[in-house]
C-alpha atoms as a PDB file:
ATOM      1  CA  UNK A   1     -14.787  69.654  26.574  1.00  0.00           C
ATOM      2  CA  UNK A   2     -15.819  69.755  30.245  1.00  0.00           C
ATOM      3  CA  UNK A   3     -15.220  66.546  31.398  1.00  0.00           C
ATOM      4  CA  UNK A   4     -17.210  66.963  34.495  1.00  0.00           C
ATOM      5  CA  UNK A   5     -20.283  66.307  31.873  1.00  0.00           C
ATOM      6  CA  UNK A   6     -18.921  62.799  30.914  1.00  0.00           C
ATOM      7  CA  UNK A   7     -20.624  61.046  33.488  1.00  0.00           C
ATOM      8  CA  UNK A   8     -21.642  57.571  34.257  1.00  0.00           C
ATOM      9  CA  UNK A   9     -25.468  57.987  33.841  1.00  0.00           C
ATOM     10  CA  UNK A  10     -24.954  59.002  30.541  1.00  0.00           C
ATOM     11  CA  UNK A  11     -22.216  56.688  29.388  1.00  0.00           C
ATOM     12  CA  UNK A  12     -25.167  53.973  30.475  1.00  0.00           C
ATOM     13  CA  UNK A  13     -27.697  55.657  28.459  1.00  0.00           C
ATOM     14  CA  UNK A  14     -25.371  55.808  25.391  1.00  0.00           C
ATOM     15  CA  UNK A  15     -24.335  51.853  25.589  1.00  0.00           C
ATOM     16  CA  UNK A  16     -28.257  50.675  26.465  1.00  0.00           C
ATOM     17  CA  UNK A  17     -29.295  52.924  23.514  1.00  0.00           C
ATOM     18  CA  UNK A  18     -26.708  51.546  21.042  1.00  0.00           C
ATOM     19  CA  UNK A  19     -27.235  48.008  22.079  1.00  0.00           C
ATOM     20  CA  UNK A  20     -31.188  48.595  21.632  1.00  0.00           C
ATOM     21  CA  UNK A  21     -31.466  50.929  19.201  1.00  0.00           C
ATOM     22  CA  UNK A  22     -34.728  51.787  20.358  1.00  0.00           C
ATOM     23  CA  UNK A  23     -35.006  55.462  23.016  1.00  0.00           C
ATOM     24  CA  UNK A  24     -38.654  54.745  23.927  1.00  0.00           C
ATOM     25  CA  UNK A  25     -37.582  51.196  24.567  1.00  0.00           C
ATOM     26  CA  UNK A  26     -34.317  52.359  27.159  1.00  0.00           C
ATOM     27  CA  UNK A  27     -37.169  55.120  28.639  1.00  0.00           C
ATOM     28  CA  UNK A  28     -38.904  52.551  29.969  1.00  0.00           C
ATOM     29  CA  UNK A  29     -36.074  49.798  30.878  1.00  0.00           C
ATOM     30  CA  UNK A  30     -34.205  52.911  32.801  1.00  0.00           C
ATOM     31  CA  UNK A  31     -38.178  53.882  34.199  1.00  0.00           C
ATOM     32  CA  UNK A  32     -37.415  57.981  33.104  1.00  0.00           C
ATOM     33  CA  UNK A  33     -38.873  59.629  30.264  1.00  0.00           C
ATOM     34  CA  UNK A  34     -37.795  59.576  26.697  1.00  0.00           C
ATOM     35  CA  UNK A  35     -36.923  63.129  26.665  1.00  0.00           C
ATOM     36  CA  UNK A  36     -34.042  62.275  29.415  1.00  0.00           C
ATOM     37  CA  UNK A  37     -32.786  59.738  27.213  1.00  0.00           C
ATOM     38  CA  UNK A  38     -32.447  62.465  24.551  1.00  0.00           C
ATOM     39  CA  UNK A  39     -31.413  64.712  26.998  1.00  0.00           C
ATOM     40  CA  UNK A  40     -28.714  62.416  28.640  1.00  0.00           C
ATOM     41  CA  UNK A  41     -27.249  61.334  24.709  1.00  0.00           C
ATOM     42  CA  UNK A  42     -26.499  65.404  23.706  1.00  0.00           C
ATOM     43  CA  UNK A  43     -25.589  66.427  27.072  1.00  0.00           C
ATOM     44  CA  UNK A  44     -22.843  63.812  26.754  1.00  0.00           C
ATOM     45  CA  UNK A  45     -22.328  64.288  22.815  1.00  0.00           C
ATOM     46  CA  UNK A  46     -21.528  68.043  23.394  1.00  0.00           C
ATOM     47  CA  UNK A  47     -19.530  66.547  26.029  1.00  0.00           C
ATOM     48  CA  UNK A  48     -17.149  64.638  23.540  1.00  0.00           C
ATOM     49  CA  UNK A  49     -17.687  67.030  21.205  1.00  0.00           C
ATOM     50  CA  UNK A  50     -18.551  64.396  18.299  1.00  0.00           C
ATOM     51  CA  UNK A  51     -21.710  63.129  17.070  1.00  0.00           C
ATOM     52  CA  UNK A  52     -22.220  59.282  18.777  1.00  0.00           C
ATOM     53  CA  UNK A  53     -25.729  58.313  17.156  1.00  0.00           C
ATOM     54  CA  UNK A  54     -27.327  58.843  13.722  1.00  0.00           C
ATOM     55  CA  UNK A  55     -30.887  59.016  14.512  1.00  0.00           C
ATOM     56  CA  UNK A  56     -33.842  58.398  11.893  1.00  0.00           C
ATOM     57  CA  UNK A  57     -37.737  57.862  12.284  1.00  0.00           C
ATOM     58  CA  UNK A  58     -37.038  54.110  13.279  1.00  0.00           C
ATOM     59  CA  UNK A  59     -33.796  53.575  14.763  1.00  0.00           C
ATOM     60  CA  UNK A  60     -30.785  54.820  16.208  1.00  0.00           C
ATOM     61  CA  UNK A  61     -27.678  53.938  14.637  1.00  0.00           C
ATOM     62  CA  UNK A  62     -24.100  54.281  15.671  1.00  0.00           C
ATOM     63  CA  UNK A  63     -21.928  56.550  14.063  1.00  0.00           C
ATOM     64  CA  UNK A  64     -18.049  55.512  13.110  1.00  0.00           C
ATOM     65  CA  UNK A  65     -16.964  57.857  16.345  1.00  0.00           C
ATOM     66  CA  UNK A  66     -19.691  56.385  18.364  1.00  0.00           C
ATOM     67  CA  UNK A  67     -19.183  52.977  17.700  1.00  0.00           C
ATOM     68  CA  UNK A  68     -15.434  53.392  18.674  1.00  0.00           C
ATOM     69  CA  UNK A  69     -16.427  55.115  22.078  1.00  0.00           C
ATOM     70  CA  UNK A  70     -19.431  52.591  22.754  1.00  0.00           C
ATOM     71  CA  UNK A  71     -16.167  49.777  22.864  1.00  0.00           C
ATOM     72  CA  UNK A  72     -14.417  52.013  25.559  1.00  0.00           C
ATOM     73  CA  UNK A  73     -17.733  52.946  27.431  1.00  0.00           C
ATOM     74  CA  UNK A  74     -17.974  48.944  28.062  1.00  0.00           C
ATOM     75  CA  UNK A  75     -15.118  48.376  29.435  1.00  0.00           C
ATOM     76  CA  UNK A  76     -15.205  51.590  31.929  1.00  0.00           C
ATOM     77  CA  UNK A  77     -18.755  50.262  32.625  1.00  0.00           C
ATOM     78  CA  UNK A  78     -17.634  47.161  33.400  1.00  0.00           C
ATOM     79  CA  UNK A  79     -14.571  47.764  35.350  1.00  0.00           C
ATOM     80  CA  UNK A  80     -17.051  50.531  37.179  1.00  0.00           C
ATOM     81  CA  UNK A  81     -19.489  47.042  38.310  1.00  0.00           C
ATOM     82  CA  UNK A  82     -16.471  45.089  38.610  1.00  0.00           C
ATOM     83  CA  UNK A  83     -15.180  47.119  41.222  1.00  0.00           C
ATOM     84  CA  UNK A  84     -18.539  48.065  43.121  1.00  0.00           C
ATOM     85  CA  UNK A  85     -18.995  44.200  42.736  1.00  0.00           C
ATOM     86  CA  UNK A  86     -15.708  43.734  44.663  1.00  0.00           C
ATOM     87  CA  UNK A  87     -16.613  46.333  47.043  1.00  0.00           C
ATOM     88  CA  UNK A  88     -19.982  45.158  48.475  1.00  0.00           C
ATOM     89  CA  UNK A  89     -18.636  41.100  48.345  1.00  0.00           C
ATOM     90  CA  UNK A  90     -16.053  42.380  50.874  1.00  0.00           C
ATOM     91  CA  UNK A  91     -18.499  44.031  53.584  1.00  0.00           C
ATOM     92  CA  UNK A  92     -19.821  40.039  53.174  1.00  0.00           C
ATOM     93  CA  UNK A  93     -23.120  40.433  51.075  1.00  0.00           C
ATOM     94  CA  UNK A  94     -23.388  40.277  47.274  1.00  0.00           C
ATOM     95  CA  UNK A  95     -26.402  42.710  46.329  1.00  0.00           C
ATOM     96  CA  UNK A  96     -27.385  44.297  43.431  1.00  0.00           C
ATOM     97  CA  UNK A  97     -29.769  42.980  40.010  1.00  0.00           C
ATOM     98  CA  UNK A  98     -29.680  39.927  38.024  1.00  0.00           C
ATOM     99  CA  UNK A  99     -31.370  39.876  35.031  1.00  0.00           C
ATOM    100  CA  UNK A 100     -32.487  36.427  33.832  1.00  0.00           C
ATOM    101  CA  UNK A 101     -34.563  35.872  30.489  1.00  0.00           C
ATOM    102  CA  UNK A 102     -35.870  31.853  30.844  1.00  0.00           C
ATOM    103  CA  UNK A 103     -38.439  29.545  28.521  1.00  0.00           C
ATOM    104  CA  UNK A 104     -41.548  30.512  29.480  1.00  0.00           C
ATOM    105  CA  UNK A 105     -43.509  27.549  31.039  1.00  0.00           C
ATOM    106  CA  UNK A 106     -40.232  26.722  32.687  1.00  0.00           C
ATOM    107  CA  UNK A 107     -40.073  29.765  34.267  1.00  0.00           C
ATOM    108  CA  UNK A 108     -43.668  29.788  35.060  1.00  0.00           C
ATOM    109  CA  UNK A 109     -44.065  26.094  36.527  1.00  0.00           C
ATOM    110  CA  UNK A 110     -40.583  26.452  37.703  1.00  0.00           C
ATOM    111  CA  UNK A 111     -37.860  28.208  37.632  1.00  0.00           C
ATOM    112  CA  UNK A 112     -39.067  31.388  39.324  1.00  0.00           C
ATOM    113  CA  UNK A 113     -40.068  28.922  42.312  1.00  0.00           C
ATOM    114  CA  UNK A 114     -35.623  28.317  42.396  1.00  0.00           C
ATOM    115  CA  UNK A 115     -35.499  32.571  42.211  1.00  0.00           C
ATOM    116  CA  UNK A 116     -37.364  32.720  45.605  1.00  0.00           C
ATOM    117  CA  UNK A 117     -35.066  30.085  47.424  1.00  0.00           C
ATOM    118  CA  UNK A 118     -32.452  31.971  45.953  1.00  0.00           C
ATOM    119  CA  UNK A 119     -33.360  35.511  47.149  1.00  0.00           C
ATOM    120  CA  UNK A 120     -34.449  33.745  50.543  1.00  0.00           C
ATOM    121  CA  UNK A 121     -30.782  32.818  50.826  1.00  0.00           C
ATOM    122  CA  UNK A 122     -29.119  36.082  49.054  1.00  0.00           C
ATOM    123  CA  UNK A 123     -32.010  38.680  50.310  1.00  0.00           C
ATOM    124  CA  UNK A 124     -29.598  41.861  48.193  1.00  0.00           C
ATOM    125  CA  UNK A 125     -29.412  40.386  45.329  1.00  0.00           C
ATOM    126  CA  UNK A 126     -32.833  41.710  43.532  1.00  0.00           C
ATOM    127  CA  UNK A 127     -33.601  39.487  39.874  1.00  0.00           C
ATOM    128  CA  UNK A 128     -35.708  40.506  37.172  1.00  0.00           C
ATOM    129  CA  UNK A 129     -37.151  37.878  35.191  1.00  0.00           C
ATOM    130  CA  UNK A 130     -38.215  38.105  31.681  1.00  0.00           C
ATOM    131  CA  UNK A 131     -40.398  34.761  30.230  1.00  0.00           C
ATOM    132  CA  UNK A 132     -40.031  34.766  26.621  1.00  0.00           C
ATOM    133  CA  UNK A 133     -39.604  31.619  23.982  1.00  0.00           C
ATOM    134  CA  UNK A 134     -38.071  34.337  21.571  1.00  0.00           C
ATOM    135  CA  UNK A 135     -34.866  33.672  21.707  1.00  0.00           C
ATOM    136  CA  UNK A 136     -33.849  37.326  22.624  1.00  0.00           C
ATOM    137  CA  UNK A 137     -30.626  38.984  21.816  1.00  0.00           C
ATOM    138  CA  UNK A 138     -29.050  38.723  25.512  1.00  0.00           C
ATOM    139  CA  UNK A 139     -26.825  42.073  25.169  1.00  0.00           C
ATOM    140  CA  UNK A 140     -29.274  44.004  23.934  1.00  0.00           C
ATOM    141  CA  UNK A 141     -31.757  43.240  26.166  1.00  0.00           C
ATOM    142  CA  UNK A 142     -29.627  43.919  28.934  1.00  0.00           C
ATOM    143  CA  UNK A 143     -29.762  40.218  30.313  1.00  0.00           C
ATOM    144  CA  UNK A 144     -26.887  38.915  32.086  1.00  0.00           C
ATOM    145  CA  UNK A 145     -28.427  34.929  31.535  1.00  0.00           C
ATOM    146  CA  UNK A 146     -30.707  33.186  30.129  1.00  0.00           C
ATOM    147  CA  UNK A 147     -32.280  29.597  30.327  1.00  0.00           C
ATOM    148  CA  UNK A 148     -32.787  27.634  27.234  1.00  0.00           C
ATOM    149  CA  UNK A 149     -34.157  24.218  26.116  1.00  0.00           C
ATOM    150  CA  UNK A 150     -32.731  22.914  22.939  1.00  0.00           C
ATOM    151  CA  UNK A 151     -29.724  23.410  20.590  1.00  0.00           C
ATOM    152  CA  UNK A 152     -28.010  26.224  20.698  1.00  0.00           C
ATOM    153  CA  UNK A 153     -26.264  28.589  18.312  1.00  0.00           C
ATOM    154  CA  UNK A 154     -25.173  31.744  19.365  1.00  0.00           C
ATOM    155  CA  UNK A 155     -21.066  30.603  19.991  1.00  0.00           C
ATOM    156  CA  UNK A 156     -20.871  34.168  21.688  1.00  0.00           C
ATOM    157  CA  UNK A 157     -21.759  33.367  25.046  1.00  0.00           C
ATOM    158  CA  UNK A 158     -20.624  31.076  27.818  1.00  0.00           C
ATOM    159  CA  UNK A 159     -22.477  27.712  27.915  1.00  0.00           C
ATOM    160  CA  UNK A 160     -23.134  25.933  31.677  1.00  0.00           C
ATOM    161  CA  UNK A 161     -25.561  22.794  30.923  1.00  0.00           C
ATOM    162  CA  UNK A 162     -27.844  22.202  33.773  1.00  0.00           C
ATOM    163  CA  UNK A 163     -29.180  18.673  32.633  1.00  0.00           C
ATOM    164  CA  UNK A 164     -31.336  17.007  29.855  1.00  0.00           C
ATOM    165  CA  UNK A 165     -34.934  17.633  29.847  1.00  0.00           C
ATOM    166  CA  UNK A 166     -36.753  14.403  29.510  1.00  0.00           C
ATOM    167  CA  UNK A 167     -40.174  14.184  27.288  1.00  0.00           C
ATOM    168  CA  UNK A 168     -43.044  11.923  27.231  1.00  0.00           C
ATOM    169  CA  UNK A 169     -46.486  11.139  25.395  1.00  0.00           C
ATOM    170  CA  UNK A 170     -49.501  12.264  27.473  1.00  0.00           C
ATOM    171  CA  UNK A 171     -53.573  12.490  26.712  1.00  0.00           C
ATOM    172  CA  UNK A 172     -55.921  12.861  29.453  1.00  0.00           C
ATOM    173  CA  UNK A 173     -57.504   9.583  30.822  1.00  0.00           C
ATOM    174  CA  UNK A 174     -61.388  11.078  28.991  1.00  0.00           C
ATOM    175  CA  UNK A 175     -59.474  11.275  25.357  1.00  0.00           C
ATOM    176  CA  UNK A 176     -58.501   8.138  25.763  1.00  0.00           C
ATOM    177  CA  UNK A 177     -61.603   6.584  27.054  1.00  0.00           C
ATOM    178  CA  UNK A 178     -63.438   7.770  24.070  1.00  0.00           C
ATOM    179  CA  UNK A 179     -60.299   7.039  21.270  1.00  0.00           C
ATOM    180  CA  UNK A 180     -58.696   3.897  22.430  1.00  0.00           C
ATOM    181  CA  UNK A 181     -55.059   3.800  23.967  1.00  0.00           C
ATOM    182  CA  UNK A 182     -52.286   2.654  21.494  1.00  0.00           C
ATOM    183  CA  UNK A 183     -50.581  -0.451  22.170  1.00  0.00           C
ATOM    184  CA  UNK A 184     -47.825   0.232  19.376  1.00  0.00           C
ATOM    185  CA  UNK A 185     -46.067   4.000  17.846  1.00  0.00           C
ATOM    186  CA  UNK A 186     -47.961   3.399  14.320  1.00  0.00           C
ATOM    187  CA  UNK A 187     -51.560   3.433  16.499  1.00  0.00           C
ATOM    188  CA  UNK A 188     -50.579   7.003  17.519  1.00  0.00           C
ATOM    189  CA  UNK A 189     -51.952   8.093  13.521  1.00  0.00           C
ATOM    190  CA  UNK A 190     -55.307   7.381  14.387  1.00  0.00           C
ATOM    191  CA  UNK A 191     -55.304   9.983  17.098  1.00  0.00           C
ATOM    192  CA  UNK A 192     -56.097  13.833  17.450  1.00  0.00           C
ATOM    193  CA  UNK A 193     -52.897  15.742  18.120  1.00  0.00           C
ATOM    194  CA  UNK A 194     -51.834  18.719  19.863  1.00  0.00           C
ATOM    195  CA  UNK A 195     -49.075  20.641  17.963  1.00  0.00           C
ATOM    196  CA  UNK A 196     -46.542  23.377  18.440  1.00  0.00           C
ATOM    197  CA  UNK A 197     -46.497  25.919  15.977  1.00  0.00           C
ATOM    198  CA  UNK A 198     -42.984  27.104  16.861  1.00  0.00           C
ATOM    199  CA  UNK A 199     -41.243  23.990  16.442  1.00  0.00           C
ATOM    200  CA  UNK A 200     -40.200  22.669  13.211  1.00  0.00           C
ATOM    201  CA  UNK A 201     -41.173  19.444  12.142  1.00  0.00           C
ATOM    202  CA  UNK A 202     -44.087  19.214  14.281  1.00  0.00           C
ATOM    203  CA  UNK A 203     -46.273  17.117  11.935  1.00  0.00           C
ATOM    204  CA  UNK A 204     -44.639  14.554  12.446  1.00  0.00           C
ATOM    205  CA  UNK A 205     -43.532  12.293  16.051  1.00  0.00           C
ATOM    206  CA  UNK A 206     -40.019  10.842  16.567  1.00  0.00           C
ATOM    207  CA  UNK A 207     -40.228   8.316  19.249  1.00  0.00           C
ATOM    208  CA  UNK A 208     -36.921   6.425  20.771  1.00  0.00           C
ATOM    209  CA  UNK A 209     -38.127   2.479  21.743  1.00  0.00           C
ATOM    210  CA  UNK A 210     -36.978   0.433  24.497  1.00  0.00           C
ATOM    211  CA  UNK A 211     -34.363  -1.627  22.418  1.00  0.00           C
ATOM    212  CA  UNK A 212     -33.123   1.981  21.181  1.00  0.00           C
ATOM    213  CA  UNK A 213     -34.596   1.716  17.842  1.00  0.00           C
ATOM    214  CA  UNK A 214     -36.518   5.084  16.270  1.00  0.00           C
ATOM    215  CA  UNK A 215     -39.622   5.280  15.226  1.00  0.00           C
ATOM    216  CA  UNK A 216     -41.089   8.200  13.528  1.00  0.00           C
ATOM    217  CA  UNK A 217     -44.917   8.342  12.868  1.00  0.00           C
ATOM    218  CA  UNK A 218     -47.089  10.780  11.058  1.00  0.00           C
ATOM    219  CA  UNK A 219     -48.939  13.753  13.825  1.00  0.00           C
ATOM    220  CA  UNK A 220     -51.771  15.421  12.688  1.00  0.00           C
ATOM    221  CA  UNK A 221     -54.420  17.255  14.771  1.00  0.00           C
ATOM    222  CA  UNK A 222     -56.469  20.679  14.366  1.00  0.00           C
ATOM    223  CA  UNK A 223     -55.081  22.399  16.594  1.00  0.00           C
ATOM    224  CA  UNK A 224     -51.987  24.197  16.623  1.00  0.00           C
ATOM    225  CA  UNK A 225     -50.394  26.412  19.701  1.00  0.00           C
ATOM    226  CA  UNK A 226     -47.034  28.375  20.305  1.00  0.00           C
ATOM    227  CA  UNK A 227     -46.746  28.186  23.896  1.00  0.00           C
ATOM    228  CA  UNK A 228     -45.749  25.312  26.432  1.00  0.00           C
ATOM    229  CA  UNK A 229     -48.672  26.023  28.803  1.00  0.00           C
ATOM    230  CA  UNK A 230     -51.270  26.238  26.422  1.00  0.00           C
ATOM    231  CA  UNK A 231     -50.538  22.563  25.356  1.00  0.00           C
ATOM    232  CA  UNK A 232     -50.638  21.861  28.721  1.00  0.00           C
ATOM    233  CA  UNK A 233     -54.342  23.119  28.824  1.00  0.00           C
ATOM    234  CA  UNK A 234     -55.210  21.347  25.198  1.00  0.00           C
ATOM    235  CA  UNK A 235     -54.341  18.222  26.850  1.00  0.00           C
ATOM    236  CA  UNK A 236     -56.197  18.379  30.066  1.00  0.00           C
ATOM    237  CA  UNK A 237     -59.282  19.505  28.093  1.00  0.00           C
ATOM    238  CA  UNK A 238     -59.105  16.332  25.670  1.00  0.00           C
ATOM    239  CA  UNK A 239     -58.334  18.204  22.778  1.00  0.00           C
ATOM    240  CA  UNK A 240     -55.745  15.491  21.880  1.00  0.00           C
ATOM    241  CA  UNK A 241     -52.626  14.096  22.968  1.00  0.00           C
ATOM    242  CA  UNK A 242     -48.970  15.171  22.270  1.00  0.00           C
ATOM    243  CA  UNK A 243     -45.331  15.041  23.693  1.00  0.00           C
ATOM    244  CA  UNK A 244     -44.571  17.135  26.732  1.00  0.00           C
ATOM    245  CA  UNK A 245     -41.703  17.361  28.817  1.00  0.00           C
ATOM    246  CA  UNK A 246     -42.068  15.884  32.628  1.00  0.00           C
ATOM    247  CA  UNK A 247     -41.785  19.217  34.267  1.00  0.00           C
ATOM    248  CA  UNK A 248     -44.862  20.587  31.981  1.00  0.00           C
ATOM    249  CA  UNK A 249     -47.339  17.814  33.551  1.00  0.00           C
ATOM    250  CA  UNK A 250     -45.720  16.063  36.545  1.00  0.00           C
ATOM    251  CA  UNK A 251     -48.656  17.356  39.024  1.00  0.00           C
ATOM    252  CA  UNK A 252     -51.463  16.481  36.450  1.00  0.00           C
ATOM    253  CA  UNK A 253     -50.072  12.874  36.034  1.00  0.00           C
ATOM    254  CA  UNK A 254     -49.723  12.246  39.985  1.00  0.00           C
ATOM    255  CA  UNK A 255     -52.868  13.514  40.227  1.00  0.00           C
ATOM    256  CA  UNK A 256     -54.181  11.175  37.634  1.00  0.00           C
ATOM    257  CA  UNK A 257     -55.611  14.132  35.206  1.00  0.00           C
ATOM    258  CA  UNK A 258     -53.095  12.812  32.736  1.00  0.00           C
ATOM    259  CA  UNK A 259     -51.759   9.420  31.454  1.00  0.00           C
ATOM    260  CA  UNK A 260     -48.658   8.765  30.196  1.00  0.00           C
ATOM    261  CA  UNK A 261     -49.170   7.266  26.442  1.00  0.00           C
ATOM    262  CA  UNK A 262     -46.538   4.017  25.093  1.00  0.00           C
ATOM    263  CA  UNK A 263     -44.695   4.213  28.557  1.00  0.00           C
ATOM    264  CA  UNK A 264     -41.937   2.378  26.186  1.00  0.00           C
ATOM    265  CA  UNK A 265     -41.841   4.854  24.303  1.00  0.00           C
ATOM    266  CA  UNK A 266     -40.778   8.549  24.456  1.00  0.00           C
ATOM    267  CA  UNK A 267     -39.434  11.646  22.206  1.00  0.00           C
ATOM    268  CA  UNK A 268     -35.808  12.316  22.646  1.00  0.00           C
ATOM    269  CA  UNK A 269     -34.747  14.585  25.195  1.00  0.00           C
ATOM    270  CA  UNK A 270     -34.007  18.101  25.262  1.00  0.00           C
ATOM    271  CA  UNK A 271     -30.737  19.694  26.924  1.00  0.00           C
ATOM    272  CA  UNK A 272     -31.464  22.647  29.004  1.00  0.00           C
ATOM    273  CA  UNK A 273     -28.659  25.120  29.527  1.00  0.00           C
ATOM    274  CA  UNK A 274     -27.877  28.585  30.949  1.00  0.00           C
ATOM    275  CA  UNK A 275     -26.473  30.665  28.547  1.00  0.00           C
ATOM    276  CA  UNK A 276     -24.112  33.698  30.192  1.00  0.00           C
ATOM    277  CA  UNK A 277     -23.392  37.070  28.908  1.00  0.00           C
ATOM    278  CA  UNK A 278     -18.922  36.999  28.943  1.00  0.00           C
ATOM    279  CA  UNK A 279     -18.832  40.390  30.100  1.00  0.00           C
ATOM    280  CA  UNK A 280     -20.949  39.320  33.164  1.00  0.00           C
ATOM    281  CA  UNK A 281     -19.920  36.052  34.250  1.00  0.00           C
ATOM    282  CA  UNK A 282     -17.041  36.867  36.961  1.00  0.00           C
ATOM    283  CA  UNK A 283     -19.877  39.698  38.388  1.00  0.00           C
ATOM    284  CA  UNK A 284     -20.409  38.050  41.896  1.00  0.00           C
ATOM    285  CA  UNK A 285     -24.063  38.089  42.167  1.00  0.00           C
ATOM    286  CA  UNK A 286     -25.076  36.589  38.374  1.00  0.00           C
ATOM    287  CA  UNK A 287     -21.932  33.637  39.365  1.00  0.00           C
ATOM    288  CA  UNK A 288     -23.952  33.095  42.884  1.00  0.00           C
ATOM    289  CA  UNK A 289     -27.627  32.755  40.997  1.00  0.00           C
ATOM    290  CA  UNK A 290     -25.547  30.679  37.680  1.00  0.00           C
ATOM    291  CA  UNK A 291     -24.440  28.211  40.450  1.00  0.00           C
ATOM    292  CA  UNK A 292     -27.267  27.897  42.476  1.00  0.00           C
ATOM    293  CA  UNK A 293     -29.546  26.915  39.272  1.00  0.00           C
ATOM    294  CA  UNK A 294     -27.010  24.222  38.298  1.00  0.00           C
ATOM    295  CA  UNK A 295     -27.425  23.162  41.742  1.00  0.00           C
ATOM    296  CA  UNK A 296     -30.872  23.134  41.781  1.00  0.00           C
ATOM    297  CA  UNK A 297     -31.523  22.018  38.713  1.00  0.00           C
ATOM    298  CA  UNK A 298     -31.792  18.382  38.861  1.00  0.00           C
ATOM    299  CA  UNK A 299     -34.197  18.804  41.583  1.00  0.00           C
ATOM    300  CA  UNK A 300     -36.502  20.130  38.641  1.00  0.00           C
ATOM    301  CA  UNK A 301     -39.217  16.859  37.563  1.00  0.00           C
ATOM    302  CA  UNK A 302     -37.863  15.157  34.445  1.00  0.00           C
ATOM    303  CA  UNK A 303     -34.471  16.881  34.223  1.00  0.00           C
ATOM    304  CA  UNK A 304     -31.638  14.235  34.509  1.00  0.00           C
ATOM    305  CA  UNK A 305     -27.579  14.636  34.419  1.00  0.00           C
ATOM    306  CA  UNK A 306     -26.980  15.908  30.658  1.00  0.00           C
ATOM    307  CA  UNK A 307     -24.697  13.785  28.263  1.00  0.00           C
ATOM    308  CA  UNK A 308     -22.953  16.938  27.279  1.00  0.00           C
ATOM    309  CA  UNK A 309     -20.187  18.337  29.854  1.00  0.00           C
ATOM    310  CA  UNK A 310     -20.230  22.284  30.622  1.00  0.00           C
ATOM    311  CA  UNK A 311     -18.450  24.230  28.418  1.00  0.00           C
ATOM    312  CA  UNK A 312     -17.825  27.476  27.218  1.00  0.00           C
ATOM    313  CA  UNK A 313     -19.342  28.411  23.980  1.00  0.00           C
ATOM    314  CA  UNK A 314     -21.311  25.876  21.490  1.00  0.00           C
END
């Protein structure tokens, strides 16, 4: 073996390919053709002088050899950033990329608004955002965080809550014009609603009172959407009325575009966290961007101190 060929390009190529699976997939994330990814995974296999990857016609697989070099090519790769990391903190500036997978209409309405005060202050640190409600497999997509609303259950990754994300009942002010405006939860049947088909039990409302009692009511309506921002539109266009969380529709309510329905009343709220990849989480720049969201969090409409402490894991 001439170890000259084992180098770092293609000990990255091997990991993002075993992680993903996928070659077209790493051609694109590494912005070089797929026939370099080949290229790069037998240059280094004749290399080593073993077979890494089992290829078929739809994935990539891991061989037993490969999958016990993949565990050492991590940690070279990391102590590699770690100490590139340490290098460029001590001329003074962190720099390098950050790669951040959020909720989408979160990220939209506002977290990527926090990622420009955040590059305004750290101008080397680049971040590449990726808006997605899938919740995406963070190591193989190469994310070093991610921002979540809602339980969590992948016990793999380090847990910092930012807050809880507080929900309320809207309609817009013509909907409820032409449909009356409930005075009580059980007057909420009678109404059009706006549902999300990605979130279980959404035929039905769960509403905490004033004197902390629950009231759950039936929610009906015929129409149905996945996605935070299209409810957002459903509403303003008086195609019923549903539960959104402040940050969705604080500017349509100041403006008066929206009402709040049952002020009394709201849905329970919904923690909002920043999940962090272990292997990244003592990297420099992704603990300056981790710390400035909890910072900045708060400052977010409708997100309030969470009940649940930061923690590790969950």
């Amino acid at each position: 073996m001439d170890k000259s060929d084992v180098t770092l390009e293609r000990i990255r190529t091997f990991v993002r390919v075993a992680e993903r699976g996928n070659l077209s997939a790493i051609a694109r994330e590494m912005n070089i053709g797929q026939s370099s990814v080949t290229r790069h995974l037998r240059e280094l296999e004749d290399a080593l002088g073993v077979v890494l990857l089992s290829r078929t016609t739809r994935r990539v697989i891991l061989t037993e050899e490969g999958s016990r070099y993949y565990a050492d090519a991590i940690q070279i790769l990391r102590l590699v950033e770690q100490a590139t990391d340490e290098a460029r903190t001590a001329r003074g500036a962190a720099a390098g990329t950050v790669r951040i997978s959020c909720t989408a209409a979160l990220g939209v309405r506002h977290v990527s608004r926090l990622i420009f005060a955040f590059q305004d202050r750290y101008p080397e640190i680049a971040v590449d955002l990726n808006l997605t409600d899938e919740r995406v497999d963070l190591v193989r997509e190469g994310a070093d965080i991610a921002i979540r609303l809602g339980p969590l259950t992948d016990s793999s990754m380090k847990l910092r809550a930012l807050g809880d994300s507080r929900r309320i009942l809207v309609g817009s002010p013509d909907y409820l014009a032409r449909h009356g405006r409930p005075a009580t939860p059980e007057k909420l049947a009678g109404l059009e609603g706006v549902r999300m088909s990605n979130i279980a039990g959404s035929d039905a409302l769960t509403l905490e009172g004033p004197d902390g009692e629950t009231h759950v009511v039936p929610f009906g309506g015929s129409l149905r959407v996945d996605h935070g921002l299209a409810a957002r539109e459903a509403y303003l266009a008086g195609r019923g009325i549903g539960p959104a969380h402040v940050w969705l529709v604080d500017d349509l309510l100041s403006e008066g575009r929206l009402e709040r329905i049952l002020p009394d009343y709201a849905p329970p709220s919904v923690q909002l966290n920043i999940l962090i990849v272990p292997d990244r989480a003592d990297i420099a720049r992704v603990r300056l961007l981790v710390e400035f969201l909890a910072e900045e969090a708060l400052g977010i409409p409708g997100v309030g101190r969470s009940r649940t402490e930061s923690r590790s894991g969950h």
